[in-house]
C-alpha atoms as a PDB file:
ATOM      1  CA  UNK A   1      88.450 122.858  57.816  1.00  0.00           C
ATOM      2  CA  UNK A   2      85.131 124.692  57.234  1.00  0.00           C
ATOM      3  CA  UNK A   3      84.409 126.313  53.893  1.00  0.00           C
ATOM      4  CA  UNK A   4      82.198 129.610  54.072  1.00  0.00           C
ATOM      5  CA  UNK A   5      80.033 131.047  51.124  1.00  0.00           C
ATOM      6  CA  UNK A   6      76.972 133.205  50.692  1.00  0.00           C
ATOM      7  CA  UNK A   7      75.383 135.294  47.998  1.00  0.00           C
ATOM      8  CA  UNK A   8      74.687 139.221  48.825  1.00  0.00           C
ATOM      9  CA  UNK A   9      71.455 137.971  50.857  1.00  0.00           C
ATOM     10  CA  UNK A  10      73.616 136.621  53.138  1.00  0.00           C
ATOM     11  CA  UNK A  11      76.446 137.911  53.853  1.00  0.00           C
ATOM     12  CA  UNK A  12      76.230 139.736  57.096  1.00  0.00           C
ATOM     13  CA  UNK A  13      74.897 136.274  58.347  1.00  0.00           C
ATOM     14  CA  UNK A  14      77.817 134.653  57.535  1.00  0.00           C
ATOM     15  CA  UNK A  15      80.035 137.472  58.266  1.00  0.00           C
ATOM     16  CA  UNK A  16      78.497 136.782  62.128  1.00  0.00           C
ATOM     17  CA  UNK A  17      78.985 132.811  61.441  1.00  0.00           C
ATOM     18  CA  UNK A  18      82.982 133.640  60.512  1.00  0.00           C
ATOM     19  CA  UNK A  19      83.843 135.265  63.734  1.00  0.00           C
ATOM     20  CA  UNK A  20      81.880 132.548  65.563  1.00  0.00           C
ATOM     21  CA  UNK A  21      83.984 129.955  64.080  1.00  0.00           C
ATOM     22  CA  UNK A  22      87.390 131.970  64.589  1.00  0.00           C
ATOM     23  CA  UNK A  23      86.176 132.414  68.527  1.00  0.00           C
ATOM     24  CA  UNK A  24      85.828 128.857  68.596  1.00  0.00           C
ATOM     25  CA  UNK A  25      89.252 128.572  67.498  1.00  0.00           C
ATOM     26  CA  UNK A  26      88.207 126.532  64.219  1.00  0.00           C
ATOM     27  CA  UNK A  27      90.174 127.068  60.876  1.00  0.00           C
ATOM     28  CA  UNK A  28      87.571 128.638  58.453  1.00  0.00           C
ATOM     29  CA  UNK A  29      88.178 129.344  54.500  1.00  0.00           C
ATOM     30  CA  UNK A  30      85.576 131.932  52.962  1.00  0.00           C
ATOM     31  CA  UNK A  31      84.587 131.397  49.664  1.00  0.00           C
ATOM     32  CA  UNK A  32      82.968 134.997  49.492  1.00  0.00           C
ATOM     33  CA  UNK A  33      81.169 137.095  48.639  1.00  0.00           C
ATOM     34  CA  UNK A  34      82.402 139.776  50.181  1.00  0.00           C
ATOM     35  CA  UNK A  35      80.405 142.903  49.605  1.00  0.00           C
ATOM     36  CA  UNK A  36      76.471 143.771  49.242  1.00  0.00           C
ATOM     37  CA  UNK A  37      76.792 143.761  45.661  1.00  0.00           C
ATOM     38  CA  UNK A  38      74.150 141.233  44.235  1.00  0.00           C
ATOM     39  CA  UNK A  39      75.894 138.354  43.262  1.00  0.00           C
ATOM     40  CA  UNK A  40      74.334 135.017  41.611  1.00  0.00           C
ATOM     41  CA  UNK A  41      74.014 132.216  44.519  1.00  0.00           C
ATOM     42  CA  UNK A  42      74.952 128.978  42.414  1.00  0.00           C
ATOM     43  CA  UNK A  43      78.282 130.831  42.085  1.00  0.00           C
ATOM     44  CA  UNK A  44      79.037 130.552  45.873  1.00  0.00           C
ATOM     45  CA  UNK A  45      76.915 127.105  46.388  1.00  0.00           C
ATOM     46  CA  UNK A  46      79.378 125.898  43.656  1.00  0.00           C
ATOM     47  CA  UNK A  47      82.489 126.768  45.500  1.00  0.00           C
ATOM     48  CA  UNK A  48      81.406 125.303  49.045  1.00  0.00           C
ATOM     49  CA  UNK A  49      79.989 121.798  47.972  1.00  0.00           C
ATOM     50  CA  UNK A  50      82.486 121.321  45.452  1.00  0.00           C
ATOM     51  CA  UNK A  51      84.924 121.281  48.497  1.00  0.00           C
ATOM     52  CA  UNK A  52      83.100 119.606  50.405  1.00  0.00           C
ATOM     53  CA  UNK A  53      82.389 116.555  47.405  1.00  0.00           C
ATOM     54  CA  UNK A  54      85.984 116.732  46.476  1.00  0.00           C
ATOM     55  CA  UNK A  55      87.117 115.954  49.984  1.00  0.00           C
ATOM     56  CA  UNK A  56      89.158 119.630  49.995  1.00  0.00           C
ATOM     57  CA  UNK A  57      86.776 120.631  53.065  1.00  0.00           C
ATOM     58  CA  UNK A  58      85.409 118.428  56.216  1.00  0.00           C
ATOM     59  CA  UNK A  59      82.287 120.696  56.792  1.00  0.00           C
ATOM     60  CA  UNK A  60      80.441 123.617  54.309  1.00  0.00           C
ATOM     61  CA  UNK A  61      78.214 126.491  55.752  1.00  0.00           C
ATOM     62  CA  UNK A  62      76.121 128.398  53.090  1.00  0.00           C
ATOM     63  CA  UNK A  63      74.072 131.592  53.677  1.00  0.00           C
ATOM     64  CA  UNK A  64      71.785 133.059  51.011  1.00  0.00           C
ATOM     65  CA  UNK A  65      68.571 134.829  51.217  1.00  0.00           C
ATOM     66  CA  UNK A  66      66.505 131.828  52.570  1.00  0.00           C
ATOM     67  CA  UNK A  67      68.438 128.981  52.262  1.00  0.00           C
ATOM     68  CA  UNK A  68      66.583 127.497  49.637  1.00  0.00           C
ATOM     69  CA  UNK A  69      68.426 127.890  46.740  1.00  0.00           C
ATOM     70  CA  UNK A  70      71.790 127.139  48.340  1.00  0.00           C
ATOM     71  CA  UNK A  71      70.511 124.079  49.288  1.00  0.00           C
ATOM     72  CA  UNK A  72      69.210 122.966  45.665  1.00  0.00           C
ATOM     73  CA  UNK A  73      72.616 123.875  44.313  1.00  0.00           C
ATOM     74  CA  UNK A  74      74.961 121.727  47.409  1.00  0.00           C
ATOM     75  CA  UNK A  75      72.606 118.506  47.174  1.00  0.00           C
ATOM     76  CA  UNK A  76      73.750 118.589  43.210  1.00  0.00           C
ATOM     77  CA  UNK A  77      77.434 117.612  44.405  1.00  0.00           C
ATOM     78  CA  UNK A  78      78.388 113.740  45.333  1.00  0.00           C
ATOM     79  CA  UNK A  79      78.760 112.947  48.692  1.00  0.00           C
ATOM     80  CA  UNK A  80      77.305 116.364  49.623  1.00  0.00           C
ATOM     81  CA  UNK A  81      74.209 116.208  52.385  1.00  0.00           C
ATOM     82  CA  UNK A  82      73.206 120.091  52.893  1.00  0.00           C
ATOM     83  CA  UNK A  83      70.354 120.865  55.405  1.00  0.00           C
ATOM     84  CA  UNK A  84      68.727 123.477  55.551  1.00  0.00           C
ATOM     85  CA  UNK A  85      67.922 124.768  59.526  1.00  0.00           C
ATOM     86  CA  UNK A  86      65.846 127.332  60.175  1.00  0.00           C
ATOM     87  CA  UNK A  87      65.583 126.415  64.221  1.00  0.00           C
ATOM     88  CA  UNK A  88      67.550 124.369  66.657  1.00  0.00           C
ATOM     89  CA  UNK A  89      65.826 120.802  65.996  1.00  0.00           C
ATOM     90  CA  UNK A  90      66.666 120.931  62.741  1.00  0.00           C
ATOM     91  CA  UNK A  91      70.242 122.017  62.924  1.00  0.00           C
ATOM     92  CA  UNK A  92      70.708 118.788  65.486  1.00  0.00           C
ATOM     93  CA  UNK A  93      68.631 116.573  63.216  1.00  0.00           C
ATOM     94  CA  UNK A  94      70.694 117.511  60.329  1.00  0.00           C
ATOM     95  CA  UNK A  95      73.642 115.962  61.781  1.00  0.00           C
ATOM     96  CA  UNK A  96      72.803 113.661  64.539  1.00  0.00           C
ATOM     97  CA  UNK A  97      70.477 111.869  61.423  1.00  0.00           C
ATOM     98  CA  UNK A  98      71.536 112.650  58.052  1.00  0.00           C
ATOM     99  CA  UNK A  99      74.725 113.486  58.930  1.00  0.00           C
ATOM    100  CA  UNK A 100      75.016 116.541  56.849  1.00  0.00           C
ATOM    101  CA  UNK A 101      77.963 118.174  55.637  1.00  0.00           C
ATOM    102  CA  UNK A 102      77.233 121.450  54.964  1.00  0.00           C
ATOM    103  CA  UNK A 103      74.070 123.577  56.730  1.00  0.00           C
ATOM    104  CA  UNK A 104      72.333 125.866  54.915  1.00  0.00           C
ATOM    105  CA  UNK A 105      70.760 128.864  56.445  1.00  0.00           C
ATOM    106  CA  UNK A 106      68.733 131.955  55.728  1.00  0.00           C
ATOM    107  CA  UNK A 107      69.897 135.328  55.395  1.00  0.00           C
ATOM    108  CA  UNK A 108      66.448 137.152  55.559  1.00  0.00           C
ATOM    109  CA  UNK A 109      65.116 134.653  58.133  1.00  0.00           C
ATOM    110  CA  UNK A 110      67.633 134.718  60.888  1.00  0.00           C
ATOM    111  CA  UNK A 111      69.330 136.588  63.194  1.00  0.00           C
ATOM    112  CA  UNK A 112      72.971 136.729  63.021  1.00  0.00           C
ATOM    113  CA  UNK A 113      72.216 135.025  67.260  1.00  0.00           C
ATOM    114  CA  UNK A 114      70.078 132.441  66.214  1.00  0.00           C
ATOM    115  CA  UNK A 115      72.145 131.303  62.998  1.00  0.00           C
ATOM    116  CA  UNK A 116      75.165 131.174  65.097  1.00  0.00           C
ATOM    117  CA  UNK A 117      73.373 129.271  67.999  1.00  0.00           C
ATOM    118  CA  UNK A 118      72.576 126.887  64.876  1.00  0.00           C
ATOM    119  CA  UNK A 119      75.901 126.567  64.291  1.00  0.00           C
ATOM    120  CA  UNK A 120      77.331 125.259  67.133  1.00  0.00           C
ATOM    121  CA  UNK A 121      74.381 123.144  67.822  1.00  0.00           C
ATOM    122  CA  UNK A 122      75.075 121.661  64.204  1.00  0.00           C
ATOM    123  CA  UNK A 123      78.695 121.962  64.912  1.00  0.00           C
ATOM    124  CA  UNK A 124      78.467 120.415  68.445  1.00  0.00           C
ATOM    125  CA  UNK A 125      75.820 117.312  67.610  1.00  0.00           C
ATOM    126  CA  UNK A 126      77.316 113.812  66.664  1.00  0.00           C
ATOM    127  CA  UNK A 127      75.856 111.649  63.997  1.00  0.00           C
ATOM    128  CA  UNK A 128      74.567 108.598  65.322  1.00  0.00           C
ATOM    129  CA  UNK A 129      75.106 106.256  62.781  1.00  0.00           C
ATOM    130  CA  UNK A 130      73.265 102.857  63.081  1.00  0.00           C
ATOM    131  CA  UNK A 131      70.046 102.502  61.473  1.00  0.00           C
ATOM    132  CA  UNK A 132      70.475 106.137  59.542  1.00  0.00           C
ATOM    133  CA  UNK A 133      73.942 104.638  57.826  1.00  0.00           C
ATOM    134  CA  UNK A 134      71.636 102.566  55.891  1.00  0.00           C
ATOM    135  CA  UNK A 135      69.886 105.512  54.763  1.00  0.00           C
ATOM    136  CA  UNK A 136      72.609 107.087  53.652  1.00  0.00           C
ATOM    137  CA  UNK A 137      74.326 103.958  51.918  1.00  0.00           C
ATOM    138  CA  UNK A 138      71.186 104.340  49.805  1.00  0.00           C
ATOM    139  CA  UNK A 139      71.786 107.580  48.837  1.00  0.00           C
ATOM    140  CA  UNK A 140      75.176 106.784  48.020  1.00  0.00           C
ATOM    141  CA  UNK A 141      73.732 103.936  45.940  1.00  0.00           C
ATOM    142  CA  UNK A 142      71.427 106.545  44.268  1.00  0.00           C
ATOM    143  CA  UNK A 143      74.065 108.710  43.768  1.00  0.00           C
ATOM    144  CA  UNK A 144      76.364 105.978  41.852  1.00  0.00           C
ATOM    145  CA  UNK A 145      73.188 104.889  39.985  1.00  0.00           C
ATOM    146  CA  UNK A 146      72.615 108.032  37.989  1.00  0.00           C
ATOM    147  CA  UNK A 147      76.203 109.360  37.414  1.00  0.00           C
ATOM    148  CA  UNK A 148      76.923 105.856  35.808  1.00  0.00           C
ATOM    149  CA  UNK A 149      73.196 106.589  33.945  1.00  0.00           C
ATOM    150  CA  UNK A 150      71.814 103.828  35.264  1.00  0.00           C
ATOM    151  CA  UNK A 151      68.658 106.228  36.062  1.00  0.00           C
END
């Protein structure tokens, strides 16, 4: 399952995302919002990666104004790897490298063409494990290290 959720900034993005997803055939949850009323971002963020960290969710998409605060909020969550794309390299890189779990994308910086085509690229790109498991291991590691307070 993939988990939906965007503040007011971007919600026609992910509005465009949604339908993508259903075409595709893909069972999608939507965490709101689900008007143009402004809306506070960690709300949504909070929703998505705590899904996603808990296991309830495979894969997160978040859409808010740029991205950027989204993104700050996801990578809070254990286990949670949000990227943030803003073209088609780094919507491939995010998975086929750091294997991310949720993408972040902008609102105000994307068409609703181009964050879709990000999608699927995301969507479609495998991770390729090897030498970027150990990468992530450590971040795991990290991870463990500072909710035990060892940091």
């Amino acid at each position: 399952m993939i988990v939906l959720g965007s503040d007011h900034g971007g919600l026609e993005l992910k509005e465009a995302i949604q339908a993508a997803l259903a075409a595709r055939g893909l069972d999608v949850n939507d965490y709101g919002t689900d008007n143009g009323d402004s809306v506070d971002y960690p709300d949504f963020a909070e929703k998505v990666a705590g899904a996603v960290s808990r296991g309830d969710a495979e894969l997160g998409i978040l859409v808010c104004g740029t991205g950027i605060g989204m993104s700050i909020v996801a990578n809070k969550f254990p286990g949670v790897r949000a990227a943030l794309a803003t073209d088609e390299f780094m919507a491939q890189m995010a998975k086929e490298h750091n294997n991310a779990n949720i993408l972040v994308l902008g609102g105000r910086v994307l068409t609703a063409e181009k964050a879709v085509k990000l999608v699927n690229i995301w969507l479609d790109t495998h991770y390729e494990g090897g030498r970027h498991q150990r990468r992530l291991d450590k971040i795991t590691q990290l991870e463990t290290a500072l909710r035990a307070g060892k940091m």
